[in-house]
PDB file of N, CA and C in Angstrom:
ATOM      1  N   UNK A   1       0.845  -1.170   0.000  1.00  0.00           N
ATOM      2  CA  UNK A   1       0.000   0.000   0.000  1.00  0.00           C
ATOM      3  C   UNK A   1       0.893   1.236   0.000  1.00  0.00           C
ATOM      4  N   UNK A   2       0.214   2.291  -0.612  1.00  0.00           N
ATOM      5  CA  UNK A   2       1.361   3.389  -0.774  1.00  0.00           C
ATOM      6  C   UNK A   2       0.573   4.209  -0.282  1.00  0.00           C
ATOM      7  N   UNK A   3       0.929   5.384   0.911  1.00  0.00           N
ATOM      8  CA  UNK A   3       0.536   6.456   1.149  1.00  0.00           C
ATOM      9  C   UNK A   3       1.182   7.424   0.996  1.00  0.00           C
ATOM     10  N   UNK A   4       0.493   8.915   0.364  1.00  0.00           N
ATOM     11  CA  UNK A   4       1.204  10.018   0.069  1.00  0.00           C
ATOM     12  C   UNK A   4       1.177  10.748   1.520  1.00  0.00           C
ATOM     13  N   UNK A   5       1.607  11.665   2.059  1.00  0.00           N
ATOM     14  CA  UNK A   5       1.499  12.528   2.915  1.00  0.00           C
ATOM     15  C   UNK A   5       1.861  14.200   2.345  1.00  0.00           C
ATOM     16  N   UNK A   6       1.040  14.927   2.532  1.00  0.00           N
ATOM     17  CA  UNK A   6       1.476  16.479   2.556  1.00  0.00           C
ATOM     18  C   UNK A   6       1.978  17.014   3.691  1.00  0.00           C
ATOM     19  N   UNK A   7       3.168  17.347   4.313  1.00  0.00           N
ATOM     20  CA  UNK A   7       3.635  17.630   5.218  1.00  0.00           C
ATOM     21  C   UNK A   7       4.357  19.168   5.208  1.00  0.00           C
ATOM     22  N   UNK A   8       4.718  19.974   6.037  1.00  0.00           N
ATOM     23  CA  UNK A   8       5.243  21.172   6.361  1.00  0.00           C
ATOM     24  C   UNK A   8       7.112  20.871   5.833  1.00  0.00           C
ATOM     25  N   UNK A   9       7.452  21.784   5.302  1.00  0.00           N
ATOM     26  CA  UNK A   9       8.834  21.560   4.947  1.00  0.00           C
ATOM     27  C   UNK A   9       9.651  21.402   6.313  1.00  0.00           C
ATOM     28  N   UNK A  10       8.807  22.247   7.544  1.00  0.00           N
ATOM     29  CA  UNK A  10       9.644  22.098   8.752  1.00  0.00           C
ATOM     30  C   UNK A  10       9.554  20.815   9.618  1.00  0.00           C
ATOM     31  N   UNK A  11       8.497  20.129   9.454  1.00  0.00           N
ATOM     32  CA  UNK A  11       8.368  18.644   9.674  1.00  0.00           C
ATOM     33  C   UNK A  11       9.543  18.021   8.548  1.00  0.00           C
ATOM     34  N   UNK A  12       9.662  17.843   7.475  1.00  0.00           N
ATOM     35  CA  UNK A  12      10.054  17.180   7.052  1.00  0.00           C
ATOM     36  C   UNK A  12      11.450  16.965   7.065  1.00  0.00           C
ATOM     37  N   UNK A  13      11.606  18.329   7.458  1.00  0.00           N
ATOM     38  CA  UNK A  13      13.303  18.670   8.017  1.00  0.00           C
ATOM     39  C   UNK A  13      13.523  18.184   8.731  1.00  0.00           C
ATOM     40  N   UNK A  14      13.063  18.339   9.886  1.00  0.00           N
ATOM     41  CA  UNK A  14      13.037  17.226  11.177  1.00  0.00           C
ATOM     42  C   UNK A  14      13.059  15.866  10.997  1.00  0.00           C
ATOM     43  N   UNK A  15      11.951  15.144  10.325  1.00  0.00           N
ATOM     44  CA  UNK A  15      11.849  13.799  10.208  1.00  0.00           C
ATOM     45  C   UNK A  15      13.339  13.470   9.322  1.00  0.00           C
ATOM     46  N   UNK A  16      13.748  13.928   8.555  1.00  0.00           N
ATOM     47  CA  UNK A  16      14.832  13.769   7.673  1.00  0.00           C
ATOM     48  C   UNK A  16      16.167  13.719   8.999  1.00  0.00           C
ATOM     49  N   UNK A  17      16.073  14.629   9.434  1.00  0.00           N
ATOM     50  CA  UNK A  17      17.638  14.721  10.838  1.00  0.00           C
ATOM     51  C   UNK A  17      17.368  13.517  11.534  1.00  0.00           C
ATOM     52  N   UNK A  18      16.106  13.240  12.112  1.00  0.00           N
ATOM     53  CA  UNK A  18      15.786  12.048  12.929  1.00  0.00           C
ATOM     54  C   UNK A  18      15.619  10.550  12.190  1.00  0.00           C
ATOM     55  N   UNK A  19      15.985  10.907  10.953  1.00  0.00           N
ATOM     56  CA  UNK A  19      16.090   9.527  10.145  1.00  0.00           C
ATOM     57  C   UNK A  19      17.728   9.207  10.027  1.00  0.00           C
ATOM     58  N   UNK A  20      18.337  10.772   9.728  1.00  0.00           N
ATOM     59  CA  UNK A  20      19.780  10.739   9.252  1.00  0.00           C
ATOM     60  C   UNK A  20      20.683  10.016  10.790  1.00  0.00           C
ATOM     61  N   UNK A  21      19.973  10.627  11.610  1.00  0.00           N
ATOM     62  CA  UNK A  21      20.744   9.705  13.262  1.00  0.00           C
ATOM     63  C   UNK A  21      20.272   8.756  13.362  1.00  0.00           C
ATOM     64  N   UNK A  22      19.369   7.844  12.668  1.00  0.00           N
ATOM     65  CA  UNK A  22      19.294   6.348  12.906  1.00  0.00           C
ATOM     66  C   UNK A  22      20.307   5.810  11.577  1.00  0.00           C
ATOM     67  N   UNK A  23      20.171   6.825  10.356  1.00  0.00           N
ATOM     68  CA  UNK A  23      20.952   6.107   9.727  1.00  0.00           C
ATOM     69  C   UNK A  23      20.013   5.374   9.100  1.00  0.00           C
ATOM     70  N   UNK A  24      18.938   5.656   8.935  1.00  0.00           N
ATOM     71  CA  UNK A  24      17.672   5.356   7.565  1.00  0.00           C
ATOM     72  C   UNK A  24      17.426   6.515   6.779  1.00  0.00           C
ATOM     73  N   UNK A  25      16.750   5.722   5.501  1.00  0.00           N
ATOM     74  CA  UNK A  25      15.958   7.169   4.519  1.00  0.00           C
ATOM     75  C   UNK A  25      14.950   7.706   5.140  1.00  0.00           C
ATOM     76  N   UNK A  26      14.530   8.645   5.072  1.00  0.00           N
ATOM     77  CA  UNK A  26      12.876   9.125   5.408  1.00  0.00           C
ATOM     78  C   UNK A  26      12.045   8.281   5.203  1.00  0.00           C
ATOM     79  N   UNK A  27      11.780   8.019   4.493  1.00  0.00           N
ATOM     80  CA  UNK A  27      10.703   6.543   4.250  1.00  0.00           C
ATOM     81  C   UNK A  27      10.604   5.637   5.121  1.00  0.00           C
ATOM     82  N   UNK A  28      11.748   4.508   4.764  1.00  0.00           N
ATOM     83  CA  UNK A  28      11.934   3.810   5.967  1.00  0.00           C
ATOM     84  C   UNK A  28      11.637   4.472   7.169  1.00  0.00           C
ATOM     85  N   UNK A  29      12.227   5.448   7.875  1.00  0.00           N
ATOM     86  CA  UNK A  29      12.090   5.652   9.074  1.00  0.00           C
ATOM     87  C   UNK A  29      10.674   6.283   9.502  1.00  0.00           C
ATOM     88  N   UNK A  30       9.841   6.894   8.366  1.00  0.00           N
ATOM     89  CA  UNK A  30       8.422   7.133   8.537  1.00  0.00           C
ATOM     90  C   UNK A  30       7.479   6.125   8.762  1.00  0.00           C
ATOM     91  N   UNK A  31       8.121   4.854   8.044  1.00  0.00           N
ATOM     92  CA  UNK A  31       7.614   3.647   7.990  1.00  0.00           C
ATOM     93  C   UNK A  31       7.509   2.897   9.414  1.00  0.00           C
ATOM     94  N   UNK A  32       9.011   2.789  10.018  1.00  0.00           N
ATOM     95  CA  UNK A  32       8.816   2.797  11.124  1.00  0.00           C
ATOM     96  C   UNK A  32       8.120   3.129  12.521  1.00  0.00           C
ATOM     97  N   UNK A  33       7.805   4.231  12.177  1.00  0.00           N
ATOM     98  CA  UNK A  33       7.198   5.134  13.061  1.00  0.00           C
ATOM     99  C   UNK A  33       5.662   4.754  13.186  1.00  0.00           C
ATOM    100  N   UNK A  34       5.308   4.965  11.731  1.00  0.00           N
ATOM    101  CA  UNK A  34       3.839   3.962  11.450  1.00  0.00           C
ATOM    102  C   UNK A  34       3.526   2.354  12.107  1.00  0.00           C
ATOM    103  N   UNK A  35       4.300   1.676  12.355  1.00  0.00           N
ATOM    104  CA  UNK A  35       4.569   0.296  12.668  1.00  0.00           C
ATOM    105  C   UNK A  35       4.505   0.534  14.294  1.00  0.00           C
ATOM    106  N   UNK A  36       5.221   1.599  14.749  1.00  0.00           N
ATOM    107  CA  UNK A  36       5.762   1.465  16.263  1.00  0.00           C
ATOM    108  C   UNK A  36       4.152   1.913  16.583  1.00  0.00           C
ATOM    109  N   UNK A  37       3.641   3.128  15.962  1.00  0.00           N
ATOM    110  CA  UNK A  37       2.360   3.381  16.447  1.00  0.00           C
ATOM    111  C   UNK A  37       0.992   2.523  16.466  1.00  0.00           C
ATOM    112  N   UNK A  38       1.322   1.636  15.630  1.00  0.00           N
ATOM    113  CA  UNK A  38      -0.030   0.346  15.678  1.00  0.00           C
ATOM    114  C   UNK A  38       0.469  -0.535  16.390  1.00  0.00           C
ATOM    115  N   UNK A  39       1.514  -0.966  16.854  1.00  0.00           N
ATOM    116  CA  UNK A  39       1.793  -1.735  18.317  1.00  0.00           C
ATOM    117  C   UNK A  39       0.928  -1.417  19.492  1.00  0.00           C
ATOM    118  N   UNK A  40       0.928  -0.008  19.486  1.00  0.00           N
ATOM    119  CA  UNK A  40       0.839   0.280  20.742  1.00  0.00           C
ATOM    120  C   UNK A  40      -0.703  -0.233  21.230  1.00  0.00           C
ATOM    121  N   UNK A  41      -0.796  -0.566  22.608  1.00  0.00           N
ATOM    122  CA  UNK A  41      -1.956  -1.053  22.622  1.00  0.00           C
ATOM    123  C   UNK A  41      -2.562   0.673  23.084  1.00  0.00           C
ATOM    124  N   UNK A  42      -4.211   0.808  22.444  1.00  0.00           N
ATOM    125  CA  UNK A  42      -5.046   1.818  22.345  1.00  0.00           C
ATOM    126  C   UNK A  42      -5.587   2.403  23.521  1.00  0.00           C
ATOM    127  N   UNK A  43      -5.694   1.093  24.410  1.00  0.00           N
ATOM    128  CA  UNK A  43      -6.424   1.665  25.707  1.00  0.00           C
ATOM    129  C   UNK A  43      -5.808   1.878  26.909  1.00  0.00           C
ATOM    130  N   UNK A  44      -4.181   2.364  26.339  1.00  0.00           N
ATOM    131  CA  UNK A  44      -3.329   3.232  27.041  1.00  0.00           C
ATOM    132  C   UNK A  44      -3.062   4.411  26.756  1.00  0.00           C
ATOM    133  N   UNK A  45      -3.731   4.631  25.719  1.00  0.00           N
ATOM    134  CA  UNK A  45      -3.358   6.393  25.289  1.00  0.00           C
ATOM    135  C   UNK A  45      -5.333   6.791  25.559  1.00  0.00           C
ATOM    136  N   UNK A  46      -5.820   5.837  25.536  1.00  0.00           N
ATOM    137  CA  UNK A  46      -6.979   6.862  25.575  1.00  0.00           C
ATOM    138  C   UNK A  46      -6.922   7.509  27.595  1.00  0.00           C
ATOM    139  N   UNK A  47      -7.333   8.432  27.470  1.00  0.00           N
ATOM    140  CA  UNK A  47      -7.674   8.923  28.904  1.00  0.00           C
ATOM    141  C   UNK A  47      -8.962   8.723  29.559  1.00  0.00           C
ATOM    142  N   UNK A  48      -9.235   8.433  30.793  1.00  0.00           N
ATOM    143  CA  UNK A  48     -10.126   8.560  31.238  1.00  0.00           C
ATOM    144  C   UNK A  48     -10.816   9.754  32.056  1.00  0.00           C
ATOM    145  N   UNK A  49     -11.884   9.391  32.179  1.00  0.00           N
ATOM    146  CA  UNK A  49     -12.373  10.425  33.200  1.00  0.00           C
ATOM    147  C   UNK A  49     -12.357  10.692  34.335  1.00  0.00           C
ATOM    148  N   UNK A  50     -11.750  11.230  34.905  1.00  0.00           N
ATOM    149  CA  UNK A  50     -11.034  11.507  36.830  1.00  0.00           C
ATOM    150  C   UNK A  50     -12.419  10.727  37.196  1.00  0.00           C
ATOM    151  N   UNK A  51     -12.623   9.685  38.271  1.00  0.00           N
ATOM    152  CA  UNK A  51     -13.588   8.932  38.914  1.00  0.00           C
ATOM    153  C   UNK A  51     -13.221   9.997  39.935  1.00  0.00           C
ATOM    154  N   UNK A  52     -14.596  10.045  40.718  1.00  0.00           N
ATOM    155  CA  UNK A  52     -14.925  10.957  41.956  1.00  0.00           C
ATOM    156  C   UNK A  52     -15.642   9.709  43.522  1.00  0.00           C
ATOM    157  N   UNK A  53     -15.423  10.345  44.338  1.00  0.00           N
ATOM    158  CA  UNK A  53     -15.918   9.470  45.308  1.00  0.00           C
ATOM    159  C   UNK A  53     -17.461  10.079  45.778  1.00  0.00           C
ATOM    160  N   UNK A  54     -17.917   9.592  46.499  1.00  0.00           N
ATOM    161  CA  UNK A  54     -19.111  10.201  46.619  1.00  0.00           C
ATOM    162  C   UNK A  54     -19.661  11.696  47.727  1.00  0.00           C
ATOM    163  N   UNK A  55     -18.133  11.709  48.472  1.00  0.00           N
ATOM    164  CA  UNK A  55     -18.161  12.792  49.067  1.00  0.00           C
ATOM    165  C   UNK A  55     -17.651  14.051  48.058  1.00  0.00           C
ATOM    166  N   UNK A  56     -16.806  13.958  46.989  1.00  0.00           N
ATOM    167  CA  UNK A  56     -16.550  14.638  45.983  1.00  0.00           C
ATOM    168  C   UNK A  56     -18.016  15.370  45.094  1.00  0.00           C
ATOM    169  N   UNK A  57     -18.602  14.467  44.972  1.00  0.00           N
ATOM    170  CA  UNK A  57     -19.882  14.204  44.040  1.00  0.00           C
ATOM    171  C   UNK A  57     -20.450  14.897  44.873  1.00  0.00           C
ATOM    172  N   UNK A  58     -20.876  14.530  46.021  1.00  0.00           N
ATOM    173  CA  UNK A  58     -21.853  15.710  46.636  1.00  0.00           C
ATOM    174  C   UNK A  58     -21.480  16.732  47.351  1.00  0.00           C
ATOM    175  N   UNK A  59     -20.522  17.444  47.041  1.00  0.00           N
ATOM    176  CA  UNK A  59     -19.765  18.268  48.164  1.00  0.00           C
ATOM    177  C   UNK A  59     -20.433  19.611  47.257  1.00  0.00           C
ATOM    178  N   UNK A  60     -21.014  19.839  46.320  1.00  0.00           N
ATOM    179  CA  UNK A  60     -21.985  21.160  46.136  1.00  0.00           C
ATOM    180  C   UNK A  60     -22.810  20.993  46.666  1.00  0.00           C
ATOM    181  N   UNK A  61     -23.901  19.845  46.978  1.00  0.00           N
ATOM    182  CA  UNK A  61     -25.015  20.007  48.473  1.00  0.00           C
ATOM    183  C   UNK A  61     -24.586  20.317  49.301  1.00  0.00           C
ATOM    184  N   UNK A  62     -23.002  20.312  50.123  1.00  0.00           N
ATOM    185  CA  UNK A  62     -23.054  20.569  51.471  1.00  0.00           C
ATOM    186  C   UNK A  62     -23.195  21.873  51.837  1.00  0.00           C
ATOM    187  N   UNK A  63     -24.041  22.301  52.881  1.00  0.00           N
ATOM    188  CA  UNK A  63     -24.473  23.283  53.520  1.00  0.00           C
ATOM    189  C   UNK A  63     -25.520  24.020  53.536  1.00  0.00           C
ATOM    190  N   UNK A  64     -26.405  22.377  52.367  1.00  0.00           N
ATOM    191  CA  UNK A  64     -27.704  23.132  52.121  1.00  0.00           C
ATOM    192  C   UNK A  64     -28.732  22.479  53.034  1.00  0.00           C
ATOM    193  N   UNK A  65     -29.502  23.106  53.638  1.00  0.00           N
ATOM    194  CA  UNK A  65     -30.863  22.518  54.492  1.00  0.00           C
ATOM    195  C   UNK A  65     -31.918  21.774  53.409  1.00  0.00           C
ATOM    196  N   UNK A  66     -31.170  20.393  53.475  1.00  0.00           N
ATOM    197  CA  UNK A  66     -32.595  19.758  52.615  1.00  0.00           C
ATOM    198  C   UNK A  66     -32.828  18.183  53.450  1.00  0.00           C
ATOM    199  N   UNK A  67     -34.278  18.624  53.728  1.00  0.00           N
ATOM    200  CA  UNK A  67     -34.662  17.007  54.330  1.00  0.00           C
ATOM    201  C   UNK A  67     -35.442  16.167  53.620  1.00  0.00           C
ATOM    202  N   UNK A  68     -34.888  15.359  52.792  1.00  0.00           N
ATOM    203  CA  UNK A  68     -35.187  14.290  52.747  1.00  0.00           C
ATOM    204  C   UNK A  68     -36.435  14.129  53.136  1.00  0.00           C
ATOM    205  N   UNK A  69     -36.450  13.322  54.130  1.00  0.00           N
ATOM    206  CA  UNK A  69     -37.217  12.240  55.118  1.00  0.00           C
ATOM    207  C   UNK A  69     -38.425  13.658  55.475  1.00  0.00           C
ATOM    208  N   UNK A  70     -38.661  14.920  55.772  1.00  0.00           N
ATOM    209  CA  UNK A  70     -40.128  15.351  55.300  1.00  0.00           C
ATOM    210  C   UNK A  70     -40.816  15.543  54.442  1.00  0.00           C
ATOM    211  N   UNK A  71     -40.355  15.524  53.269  1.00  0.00           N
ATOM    212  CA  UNK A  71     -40.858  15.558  52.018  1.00  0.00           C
ATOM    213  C   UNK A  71     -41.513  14.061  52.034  1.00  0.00           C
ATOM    214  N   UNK A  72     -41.226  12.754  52.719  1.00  0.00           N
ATOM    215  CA  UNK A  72     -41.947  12.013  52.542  1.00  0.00           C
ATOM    216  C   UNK A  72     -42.825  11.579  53.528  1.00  0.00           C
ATOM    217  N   UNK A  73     -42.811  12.615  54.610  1.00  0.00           N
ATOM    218  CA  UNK A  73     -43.946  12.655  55.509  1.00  0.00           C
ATOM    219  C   UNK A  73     -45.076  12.971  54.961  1.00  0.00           C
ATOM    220  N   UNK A  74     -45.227  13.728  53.615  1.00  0.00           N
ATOM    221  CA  UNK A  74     -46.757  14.577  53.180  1.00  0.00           C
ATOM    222  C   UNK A  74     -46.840  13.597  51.733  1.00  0.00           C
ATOM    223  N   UNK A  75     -45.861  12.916  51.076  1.00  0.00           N
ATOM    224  CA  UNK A  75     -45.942  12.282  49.889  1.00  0.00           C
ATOM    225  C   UNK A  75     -46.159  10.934  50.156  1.00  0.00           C
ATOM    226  N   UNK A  76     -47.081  10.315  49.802  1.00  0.00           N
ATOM    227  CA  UNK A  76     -47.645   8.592  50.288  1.00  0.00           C
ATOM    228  C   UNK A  76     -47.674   8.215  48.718  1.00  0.00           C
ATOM    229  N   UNK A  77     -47.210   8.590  47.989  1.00  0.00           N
ATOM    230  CA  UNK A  77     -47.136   8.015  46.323  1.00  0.00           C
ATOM    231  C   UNK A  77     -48.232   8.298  45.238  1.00  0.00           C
ATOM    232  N   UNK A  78     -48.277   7.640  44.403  1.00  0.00           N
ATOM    233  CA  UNK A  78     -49.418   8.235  43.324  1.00  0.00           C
ATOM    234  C   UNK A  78     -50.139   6.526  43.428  1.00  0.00           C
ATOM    235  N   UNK A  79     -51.460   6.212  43.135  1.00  0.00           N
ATOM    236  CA  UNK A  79     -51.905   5.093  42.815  1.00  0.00           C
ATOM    237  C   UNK A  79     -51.574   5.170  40.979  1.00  0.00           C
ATOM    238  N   UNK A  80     -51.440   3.546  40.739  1.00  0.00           N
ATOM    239  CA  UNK A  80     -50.939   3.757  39.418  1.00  0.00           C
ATOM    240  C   UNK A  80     -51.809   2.575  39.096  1.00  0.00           C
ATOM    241  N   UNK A  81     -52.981   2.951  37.867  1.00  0.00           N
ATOM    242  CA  UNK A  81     -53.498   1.847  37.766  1.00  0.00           C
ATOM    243  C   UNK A  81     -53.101   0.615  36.387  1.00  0.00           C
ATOM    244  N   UNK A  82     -53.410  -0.465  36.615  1.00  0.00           N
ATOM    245  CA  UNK A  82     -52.362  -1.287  35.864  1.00  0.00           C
ATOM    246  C   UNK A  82     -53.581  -2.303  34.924  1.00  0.00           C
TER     247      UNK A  82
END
């Protein structure tokens, strides 16, 4: 398979120095690079989402006056007919 790439002359400068110190062509060593990156296993670069504990999670309620337990002193449910 052949892929073209359009690249920045200042990338390519680079990739060319970092080929010339391994002592490959550009190609090859682009080639390489392509190879090293599908090794890698995927579900080490993806990131996750910071997990929170549950005092984290509710630490914007704290300091608010809310009860619970009277709101279900006056609420006895809805009849639901089936």
């Amino acid at each position: 398979m052949t892929i073209t790439l359009d690249i920045l002359p200042e990338m390519e400068q680079r990739l060319a120095q970092q080929a010339a110190v391994r002592g490959l062509e550009i190609d090859a060593y682009a080639l390489s690079l392509l190879e090293d990156a599908t090794r890698k296993d995927v579900s080490s670069t993806v990131s996750h989402p910071e997990t929170k504990s549950f005092v984290e999670l509710f630490a914007p309620l704290r300091g608010l006056n809310i009860d619970f337990e009277a709101d279900r002193k006056s609420d006895f449910g809805r009849d639901i007919d089936l």
